[in-house]
N, C-alpha and C. Protein backbone atom coordinates (compact mmCIF):
# COMPACT_ATOMS: atom_id res chain seq x y z
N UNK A 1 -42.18 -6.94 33.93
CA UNK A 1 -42.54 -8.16 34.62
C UNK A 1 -43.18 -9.15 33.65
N UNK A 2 -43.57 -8.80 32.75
CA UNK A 2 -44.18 -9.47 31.92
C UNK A 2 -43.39 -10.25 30.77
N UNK A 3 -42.23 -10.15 30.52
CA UNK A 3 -41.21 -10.05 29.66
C UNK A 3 -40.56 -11.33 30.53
N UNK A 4 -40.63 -11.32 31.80
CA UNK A 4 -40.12 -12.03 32.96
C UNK A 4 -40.97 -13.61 32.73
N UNK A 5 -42.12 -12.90 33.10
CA UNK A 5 -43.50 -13.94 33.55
C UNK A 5 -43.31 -14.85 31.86
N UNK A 6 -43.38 -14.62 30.74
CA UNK A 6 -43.40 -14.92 29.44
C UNK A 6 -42.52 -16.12 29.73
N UNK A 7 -40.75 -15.79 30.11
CA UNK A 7 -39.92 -16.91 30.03
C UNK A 7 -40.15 -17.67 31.27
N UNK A 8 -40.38 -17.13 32.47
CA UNK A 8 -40.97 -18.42 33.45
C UNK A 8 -41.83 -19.20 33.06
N UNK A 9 -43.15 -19.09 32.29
CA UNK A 9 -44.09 -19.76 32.00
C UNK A 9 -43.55 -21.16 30.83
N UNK A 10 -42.83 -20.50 30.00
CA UNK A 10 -42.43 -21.49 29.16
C UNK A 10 -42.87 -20.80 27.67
N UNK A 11 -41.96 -21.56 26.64
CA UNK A 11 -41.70 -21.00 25.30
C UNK A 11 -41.49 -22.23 24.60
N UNK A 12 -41.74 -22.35 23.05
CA UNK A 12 -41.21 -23.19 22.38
C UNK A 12 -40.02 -22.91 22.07
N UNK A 13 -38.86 -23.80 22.27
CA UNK A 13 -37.83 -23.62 21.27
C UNK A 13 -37.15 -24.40 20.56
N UNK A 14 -38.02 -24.92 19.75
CA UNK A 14 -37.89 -25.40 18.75
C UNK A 14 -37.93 -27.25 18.74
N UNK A 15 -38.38 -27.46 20.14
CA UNK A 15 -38.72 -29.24 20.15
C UNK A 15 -40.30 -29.25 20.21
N UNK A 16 -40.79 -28.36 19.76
CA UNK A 16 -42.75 -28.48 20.11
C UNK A 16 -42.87 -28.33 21.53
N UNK A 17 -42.45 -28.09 22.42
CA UNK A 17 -43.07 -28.14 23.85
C UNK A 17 -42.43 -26.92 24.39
N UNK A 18 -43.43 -26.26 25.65
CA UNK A 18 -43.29 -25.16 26.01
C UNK A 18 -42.08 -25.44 27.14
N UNK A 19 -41.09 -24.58 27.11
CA UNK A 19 -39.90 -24.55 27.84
C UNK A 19 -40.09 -23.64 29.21
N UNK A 20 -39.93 -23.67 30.30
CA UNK A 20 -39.50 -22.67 31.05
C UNK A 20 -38.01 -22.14 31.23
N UNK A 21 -38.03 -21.22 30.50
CA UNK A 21 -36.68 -20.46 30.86
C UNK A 21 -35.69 -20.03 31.79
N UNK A 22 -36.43 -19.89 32.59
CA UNK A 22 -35.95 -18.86 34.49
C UNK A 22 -36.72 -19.67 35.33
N UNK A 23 -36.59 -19.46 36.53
CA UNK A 23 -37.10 -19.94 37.76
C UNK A 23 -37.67 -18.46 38.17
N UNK A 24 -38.56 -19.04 39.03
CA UNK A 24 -39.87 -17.71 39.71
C UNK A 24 -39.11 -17.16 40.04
N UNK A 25 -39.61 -15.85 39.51
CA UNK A 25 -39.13 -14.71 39.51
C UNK A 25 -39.39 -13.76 40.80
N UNK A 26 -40.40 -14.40 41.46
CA UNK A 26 -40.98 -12.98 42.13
C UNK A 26 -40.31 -13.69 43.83
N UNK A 27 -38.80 -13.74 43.81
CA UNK A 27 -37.98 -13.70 44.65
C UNK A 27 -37.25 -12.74 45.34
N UNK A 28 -36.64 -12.81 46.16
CA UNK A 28 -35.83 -11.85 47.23
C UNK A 28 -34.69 -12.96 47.15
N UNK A 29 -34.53 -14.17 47.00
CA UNK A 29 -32.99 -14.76 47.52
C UNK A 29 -31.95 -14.81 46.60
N UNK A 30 -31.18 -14.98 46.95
CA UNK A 30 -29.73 -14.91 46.31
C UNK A 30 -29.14 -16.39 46.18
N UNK A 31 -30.01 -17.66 46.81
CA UNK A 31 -29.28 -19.09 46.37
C UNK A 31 -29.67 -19.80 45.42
N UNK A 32 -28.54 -20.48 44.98
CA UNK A 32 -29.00 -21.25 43.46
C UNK A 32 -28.50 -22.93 44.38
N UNK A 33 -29.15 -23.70 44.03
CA UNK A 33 -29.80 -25.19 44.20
C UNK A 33 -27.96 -25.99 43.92
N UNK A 34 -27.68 -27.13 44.46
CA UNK A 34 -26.66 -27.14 44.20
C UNK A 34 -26.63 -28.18 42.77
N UNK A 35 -28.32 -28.50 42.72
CA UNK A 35 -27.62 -29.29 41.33
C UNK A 35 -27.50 -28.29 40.48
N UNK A 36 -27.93 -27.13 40.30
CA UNK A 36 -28.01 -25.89 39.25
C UNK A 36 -26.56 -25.74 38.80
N UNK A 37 -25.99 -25.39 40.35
CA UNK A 37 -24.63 -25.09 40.29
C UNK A 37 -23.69 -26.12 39.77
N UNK A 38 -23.84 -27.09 39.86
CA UNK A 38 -23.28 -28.65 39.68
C UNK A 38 -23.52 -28.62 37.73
N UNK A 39 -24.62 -28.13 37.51
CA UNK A 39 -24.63 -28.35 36.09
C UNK A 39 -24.01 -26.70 35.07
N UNK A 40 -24.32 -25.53 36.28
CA UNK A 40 -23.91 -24.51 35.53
C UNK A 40 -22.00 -24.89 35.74
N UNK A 41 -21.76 -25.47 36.75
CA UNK A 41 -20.01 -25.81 36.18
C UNK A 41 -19.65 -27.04 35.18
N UNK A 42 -20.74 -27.48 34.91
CA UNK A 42 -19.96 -28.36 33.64
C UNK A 42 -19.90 -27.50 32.19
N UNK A 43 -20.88 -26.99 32.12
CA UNK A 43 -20.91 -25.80 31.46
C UNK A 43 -19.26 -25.00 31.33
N UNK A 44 -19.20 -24.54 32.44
CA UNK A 44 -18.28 -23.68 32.53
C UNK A 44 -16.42 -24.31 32.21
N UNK A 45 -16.64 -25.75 32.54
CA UNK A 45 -15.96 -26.73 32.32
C UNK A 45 -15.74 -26.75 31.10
N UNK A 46 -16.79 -27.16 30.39
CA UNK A 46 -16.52 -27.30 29.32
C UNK A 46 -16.27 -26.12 27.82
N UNK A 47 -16.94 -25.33 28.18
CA UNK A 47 -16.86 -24.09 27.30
C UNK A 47 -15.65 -23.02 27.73
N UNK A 48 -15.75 -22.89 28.81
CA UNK A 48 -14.81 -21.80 29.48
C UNK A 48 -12.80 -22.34 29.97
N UNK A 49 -13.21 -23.97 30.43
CA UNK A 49 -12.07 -24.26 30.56
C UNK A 49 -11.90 -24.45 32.27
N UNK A 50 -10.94 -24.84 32.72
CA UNK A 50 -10.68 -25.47 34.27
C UNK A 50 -10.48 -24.32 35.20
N UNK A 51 -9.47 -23.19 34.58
CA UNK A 51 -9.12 -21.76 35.02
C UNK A 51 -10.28 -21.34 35.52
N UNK A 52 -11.36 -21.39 34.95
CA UNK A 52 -12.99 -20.57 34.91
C UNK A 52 -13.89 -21.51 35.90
N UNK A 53 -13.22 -22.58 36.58
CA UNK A 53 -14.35 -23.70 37.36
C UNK A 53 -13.78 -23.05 38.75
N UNK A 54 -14.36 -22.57 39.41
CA UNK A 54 -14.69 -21.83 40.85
C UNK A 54 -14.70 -23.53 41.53
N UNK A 55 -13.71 -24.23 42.26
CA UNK A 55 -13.30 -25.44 43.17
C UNK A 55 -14.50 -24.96 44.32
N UNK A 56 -15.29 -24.69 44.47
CA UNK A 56 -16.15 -24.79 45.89
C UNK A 56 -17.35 -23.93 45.28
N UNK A 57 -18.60 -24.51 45.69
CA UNK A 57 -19.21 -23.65 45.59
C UNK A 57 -20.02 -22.70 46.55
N UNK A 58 -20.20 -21.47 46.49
CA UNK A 58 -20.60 -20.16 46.87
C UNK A 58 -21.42 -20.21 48.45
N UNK A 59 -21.05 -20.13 49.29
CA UNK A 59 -21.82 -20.26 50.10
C UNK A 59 -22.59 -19.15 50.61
N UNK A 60 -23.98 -18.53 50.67
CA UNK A 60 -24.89 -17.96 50.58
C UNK A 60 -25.47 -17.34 51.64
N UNK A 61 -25.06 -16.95 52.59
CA UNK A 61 -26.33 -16.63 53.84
C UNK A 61 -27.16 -15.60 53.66
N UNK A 62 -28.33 -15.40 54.88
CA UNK A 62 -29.44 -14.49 54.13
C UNK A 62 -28.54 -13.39 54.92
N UNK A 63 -28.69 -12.09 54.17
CA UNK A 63 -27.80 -11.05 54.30
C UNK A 63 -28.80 -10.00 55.24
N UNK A 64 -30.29 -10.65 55.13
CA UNK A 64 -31.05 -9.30 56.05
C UNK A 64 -32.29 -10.30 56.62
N UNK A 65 -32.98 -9.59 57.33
CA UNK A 65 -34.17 -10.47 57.98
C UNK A 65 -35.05 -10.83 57.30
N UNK A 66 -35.57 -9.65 56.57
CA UNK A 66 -36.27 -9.48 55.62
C UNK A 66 -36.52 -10.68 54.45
N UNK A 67 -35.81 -11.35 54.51
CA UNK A 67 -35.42 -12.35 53.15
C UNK A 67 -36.21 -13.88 53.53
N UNK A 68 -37.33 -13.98 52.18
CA UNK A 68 -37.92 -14.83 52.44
C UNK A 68 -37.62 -16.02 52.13
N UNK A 69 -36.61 -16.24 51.41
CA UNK A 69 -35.95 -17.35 50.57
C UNK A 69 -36.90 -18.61 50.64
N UNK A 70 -37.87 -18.08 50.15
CA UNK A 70 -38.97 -19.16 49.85
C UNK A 70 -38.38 -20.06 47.86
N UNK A 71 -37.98 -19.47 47.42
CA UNK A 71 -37.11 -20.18 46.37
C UNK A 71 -35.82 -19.35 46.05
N UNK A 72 -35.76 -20.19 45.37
CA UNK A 72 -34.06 -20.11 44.30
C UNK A 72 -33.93 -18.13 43.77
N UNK A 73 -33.23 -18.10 43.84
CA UNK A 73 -32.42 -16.71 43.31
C UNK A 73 -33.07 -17.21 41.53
N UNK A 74 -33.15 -15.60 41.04
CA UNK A 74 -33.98 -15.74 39.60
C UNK A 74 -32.93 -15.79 38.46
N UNK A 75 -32.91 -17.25 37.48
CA UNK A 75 -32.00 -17.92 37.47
C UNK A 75 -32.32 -18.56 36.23
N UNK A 76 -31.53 -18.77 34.86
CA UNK A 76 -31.88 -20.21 33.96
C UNK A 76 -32.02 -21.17 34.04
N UNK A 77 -32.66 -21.84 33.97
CA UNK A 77 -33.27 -23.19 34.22
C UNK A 77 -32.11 -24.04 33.57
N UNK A 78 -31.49 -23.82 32.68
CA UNK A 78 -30.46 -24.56 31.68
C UNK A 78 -29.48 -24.28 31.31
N UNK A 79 -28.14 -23.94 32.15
CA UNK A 79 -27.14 -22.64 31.58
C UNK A 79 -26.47 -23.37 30.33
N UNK A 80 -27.03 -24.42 29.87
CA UNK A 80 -26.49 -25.24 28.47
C UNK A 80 -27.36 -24.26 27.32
N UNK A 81 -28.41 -23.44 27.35
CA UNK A 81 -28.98 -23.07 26.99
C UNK A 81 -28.84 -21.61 26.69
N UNK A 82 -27.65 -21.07 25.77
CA UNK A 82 -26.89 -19.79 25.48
C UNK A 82 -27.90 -18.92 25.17
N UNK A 83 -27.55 -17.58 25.74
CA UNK A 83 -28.49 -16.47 25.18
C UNK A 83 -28.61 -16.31 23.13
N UNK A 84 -26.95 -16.89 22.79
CA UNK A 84 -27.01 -17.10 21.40
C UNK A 84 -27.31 -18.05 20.65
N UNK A 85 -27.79 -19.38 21.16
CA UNK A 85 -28.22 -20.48 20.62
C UNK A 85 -30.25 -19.80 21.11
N UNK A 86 -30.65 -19.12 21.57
CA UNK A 86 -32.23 -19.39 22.00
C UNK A 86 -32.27 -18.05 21.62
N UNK A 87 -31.74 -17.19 21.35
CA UNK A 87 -32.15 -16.18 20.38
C UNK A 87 -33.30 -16.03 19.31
N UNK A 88 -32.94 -16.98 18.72
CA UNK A 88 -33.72 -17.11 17.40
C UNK A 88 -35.29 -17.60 17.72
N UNK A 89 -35.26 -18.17 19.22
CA UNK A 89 -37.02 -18.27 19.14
C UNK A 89 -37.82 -17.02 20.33
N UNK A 90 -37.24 -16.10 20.71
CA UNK A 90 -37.20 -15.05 21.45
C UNK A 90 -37.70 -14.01 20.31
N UNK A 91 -38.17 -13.12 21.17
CA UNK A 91 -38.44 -11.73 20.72
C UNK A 91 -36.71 -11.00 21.07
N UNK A 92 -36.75 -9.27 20.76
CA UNK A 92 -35.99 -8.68 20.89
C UNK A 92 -35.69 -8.21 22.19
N UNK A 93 -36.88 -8.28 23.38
CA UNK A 93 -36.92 -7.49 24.61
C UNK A 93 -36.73 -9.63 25.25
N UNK A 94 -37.41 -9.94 25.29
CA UNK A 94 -37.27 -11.55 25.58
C UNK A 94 -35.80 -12.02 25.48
N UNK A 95 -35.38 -11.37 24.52
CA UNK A 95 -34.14 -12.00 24.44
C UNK A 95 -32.78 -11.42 24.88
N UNK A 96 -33.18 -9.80 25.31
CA UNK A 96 -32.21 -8.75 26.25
C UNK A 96 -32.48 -9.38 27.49
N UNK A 97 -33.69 -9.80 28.30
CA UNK A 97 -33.57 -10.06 29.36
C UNK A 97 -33.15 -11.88 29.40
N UNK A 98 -33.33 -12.40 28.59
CA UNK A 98 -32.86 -13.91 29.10
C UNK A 98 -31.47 -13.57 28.49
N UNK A 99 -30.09 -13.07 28.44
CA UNK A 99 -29.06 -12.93 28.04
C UNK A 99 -28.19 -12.17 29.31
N UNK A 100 -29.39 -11.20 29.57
CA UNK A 100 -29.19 -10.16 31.18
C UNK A 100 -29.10 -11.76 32.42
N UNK A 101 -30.64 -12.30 32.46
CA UNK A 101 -30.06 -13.62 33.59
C UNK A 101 -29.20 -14.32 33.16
N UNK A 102 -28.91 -14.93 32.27
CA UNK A 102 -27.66 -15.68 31.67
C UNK A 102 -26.86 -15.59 32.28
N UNK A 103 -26.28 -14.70 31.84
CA UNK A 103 -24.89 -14.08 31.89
C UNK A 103 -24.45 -13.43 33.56
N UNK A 104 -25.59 -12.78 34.08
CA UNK A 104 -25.97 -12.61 35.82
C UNK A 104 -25.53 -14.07 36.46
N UNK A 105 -26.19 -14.76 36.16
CA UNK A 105 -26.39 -16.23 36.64
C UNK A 105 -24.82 -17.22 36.35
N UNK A 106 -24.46 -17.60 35.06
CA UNK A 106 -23.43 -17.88 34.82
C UNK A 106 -22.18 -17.26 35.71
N UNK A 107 -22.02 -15.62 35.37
CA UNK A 107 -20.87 -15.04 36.07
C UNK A 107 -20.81 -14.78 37.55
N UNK A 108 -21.85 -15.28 38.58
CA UNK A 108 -21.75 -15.20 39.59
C UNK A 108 -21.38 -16.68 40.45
N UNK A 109 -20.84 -17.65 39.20
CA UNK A 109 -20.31 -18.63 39.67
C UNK A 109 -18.69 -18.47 39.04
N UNK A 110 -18.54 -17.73 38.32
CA UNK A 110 -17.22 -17.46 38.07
C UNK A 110 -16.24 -16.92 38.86
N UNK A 111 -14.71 -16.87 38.87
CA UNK A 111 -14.12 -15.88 39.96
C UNK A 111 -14.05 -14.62 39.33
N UNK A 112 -13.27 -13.96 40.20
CA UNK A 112 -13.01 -12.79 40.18
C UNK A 112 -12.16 -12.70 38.77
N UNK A 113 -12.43 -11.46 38.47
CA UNK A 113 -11.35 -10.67 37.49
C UNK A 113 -9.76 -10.19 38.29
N UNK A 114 -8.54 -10.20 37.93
CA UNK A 114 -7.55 -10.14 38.48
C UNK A 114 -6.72 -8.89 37.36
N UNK A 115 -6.13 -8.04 38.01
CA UNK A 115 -5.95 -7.31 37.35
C UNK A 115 -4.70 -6.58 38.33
N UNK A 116 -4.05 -5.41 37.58
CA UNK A 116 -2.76 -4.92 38.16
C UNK A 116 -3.22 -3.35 37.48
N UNK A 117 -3.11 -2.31 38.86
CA UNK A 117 -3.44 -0.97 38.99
C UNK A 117 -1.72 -0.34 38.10
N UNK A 118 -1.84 0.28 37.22
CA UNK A 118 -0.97 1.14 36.86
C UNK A 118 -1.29 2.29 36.62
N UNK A 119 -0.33 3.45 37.29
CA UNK A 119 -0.13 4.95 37.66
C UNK A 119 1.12 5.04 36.73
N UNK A 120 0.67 6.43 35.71
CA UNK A 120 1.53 6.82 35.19
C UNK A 120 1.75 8.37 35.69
N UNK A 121 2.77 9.20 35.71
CA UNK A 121 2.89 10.52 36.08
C UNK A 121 3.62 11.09 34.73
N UNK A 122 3.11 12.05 33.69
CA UNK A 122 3.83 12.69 33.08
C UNK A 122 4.28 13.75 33.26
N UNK A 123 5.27 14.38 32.90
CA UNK A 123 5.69 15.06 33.13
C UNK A 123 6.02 16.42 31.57
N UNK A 124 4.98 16.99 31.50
CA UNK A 124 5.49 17.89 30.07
C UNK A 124 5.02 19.85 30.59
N UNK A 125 6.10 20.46 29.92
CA UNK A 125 5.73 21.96 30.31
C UNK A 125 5.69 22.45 31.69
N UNK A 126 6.50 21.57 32.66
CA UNK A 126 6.66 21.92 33.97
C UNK A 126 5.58 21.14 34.87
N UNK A 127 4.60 20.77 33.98
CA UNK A 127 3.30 20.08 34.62
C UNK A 127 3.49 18.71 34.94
N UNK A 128 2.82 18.04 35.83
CA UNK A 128 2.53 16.63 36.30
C UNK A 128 1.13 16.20 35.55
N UNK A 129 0.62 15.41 34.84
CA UNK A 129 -0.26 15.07 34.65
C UNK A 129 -0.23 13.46 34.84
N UNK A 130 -1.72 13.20 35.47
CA UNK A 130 -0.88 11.37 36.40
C UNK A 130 -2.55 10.41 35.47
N UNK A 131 -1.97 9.61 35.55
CA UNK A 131 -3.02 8.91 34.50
C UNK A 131 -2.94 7.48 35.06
N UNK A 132 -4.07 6.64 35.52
CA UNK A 132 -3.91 5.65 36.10
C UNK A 132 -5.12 4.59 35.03
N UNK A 133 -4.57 3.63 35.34
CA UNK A 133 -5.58 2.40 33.97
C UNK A 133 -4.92 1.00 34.42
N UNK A 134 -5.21 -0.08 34.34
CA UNK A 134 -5.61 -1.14 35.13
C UNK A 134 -4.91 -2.12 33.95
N UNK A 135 -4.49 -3.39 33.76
CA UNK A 135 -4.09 -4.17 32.99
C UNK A 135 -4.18 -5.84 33.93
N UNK A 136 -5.50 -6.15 32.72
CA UNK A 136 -6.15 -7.49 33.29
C UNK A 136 -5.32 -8.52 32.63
N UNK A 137 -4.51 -9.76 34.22
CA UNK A 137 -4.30 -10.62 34.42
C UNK A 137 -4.74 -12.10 33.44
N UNK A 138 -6.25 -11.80 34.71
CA UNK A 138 -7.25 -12.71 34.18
C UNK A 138 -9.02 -12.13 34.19
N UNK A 139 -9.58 -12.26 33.00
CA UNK A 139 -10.64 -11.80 33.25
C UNK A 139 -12.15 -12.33 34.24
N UNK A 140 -11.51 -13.47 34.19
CA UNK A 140 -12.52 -13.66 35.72
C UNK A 140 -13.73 -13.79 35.06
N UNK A 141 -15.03 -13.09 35.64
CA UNK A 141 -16.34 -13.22 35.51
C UNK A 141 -16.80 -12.28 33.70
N UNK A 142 -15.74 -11.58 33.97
CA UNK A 142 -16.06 -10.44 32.71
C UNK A 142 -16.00 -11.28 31.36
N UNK A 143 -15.17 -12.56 31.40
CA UNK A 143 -15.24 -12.83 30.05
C UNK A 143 -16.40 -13.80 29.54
N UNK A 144 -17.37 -13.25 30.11
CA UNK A 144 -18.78 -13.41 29.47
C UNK A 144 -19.18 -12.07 28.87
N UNK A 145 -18.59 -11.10 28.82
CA UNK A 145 -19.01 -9.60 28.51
C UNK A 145 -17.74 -9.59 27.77
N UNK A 146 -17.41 -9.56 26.39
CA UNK A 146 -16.28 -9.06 25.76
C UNK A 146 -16.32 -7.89 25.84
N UNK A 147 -17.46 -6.92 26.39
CA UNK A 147 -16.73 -5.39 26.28
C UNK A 147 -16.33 -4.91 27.50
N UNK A 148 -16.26 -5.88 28.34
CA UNK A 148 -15.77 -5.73 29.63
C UNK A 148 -14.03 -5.59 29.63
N UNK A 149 -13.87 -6.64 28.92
CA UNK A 149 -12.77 -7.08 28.60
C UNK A 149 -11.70 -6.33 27.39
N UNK A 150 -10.67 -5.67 27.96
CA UNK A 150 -10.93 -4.18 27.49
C UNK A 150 -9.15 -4.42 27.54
N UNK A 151 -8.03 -3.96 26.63
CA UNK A 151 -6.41 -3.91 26.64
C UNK A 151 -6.85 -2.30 26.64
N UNK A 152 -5.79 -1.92 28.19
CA UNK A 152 -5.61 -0.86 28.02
C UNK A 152 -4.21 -0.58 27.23
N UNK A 153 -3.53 1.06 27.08
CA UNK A 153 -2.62 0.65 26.30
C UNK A 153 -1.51 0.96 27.46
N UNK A 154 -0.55 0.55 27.17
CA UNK A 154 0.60 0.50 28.45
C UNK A 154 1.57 1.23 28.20
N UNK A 155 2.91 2.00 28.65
CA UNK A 155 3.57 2.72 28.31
C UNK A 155 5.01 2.45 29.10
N UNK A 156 6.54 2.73 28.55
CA UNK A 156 7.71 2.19 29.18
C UNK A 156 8.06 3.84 29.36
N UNK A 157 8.69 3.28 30.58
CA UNK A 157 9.51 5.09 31.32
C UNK A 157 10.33 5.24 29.52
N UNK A 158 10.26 6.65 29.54
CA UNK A 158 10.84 7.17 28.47
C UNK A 158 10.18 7.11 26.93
N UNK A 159 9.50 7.03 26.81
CA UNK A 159 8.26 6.78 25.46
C UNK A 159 7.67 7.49 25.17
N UNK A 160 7.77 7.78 23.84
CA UNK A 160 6.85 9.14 23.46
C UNK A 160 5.72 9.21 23.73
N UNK A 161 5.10 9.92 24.45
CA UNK A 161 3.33 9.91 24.99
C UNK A 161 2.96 11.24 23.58
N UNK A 162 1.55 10.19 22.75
CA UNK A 162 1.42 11.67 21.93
C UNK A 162 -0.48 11.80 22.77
N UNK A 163 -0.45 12.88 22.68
CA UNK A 163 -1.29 13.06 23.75
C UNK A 163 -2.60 13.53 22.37
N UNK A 164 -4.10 12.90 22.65
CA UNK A 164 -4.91 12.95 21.60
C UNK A 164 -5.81 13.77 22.39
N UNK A 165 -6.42 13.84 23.47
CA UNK A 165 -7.37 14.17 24.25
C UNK A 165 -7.20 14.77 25.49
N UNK A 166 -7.51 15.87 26.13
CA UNK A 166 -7.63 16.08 26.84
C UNK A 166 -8.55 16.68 28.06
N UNK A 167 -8.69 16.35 29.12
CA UNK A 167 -10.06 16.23 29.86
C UNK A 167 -9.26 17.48 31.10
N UNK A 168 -9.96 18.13 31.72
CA UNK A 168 -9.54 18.46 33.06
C UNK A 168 -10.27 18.46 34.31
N UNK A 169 -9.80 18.09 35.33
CA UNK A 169 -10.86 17.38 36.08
C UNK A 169 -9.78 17.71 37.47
N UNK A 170 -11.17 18.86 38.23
CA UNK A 170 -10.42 19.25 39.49
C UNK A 170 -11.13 18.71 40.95
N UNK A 171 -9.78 18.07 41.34
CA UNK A 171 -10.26 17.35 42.37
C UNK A 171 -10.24 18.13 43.58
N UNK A 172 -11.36 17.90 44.50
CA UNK A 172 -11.12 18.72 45.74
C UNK A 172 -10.54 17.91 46.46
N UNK A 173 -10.06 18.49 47.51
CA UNK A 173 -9.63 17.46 48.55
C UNK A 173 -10.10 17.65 49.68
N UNK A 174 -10.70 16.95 50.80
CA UNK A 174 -11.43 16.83 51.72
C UNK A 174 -10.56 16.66 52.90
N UNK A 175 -9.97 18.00 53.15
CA UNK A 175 -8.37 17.46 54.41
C UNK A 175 -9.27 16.64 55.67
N UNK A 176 -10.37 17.09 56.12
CA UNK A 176 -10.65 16.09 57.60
C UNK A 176 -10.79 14.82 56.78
N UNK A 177 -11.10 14.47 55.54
CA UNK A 177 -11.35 12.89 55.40
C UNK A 177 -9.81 12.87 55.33
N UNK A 178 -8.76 13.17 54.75
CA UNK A 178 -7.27 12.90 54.41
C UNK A 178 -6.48 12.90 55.74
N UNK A 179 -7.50 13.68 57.02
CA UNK A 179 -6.68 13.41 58.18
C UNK A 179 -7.53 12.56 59.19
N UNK A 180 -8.69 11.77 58.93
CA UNK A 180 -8.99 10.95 58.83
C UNK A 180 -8.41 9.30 59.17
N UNK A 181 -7.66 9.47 57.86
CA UNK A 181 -7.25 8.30 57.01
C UNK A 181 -6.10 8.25 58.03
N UNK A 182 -5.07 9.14 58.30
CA UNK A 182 -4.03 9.58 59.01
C UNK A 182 -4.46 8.85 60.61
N UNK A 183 -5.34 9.26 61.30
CA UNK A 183 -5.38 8.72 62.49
C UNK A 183 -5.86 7.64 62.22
């Protein structure tokens, strides 16, 4: 919390005057202000490109009673303000968590990741072995996380599979949930 409280309060970075980083922290809501949003998409506009500008923005309701939404969802004050440009006047823990809201904050105005499910079934030594892995479209929110952003490798019917690793992994099957699904 303190690591928190540090960048709410404000920091120099590098114009002589103390900055606030985040918005109060000690929230329960989930909405961001619409000029926030209005300025985190020019941002996104401009760095990310038109593909990456979400046409509407997010509409929010309180999801439980409980929710005091006395302010803003905990949030950068400046999404012009890169976890890699404000690095350098941050500590090491200061600068994991303003990179953590960043990037939280930024990608929850982004869309979705789009992607296509591929099932492979091999077939060697009489055995079936089925191998399933995903091949992204568009990366959506993830391409603020390059290690999100991940080429799986893909394979054409008939291709030598050389096999490097192997895992075995026994699945039970739960027939009332599988007959379940059935009714």
């Amino acid at each position: 919390m303190s690591l928190s409280q540090r960048l709410y309060e404000g920091m120099d970075i590098g114009n002589g005057q103390r900055n606030g980083l985040i918005t109060y922290m000690r929230t329960d809501s989930v909405r961001l202000s619409s000029e926030f949003v209005e300025r985190a998409r020019s941002w996104i506009l401009s760095e990310l490109g038109e593909t990456f500008a979400s046409p509407l923005e997010r509409k929010i309701r309180k999801s439980a009673k409980k929710i005091q939404d006395a302010h803003e969802a905990i949030r950068v004050t400046d999404p012009f303000l890169t976890p890699k440009e404000i690095k350098k006047f941050l500590g090491k823990e200061e600068a994991a968590l303003y990179d953590l809201i960043w990037k939280r904050t930024i990608s929850s105005l982004l869309p979705a990741e789009e992607f296509i499910k591929i099932e492979y079934s091999i077939f060697a030594a009489g055995e079936c072995f089925q191998l399933e892995t995903k091949k992204t479209i568009f990366p959506g929110y993830k391409i603020l996380n390059e290690a999100d952003v991940k080429t799986n490798p893909s394979w054409e019917k008939g291709e030598l599979f050389i096999l490097q690793k192997v895992e075995c992994e026994k699945n039970k099957r739960n027939r009332r949930l599988d007959i379940q699904k059935v009714l």
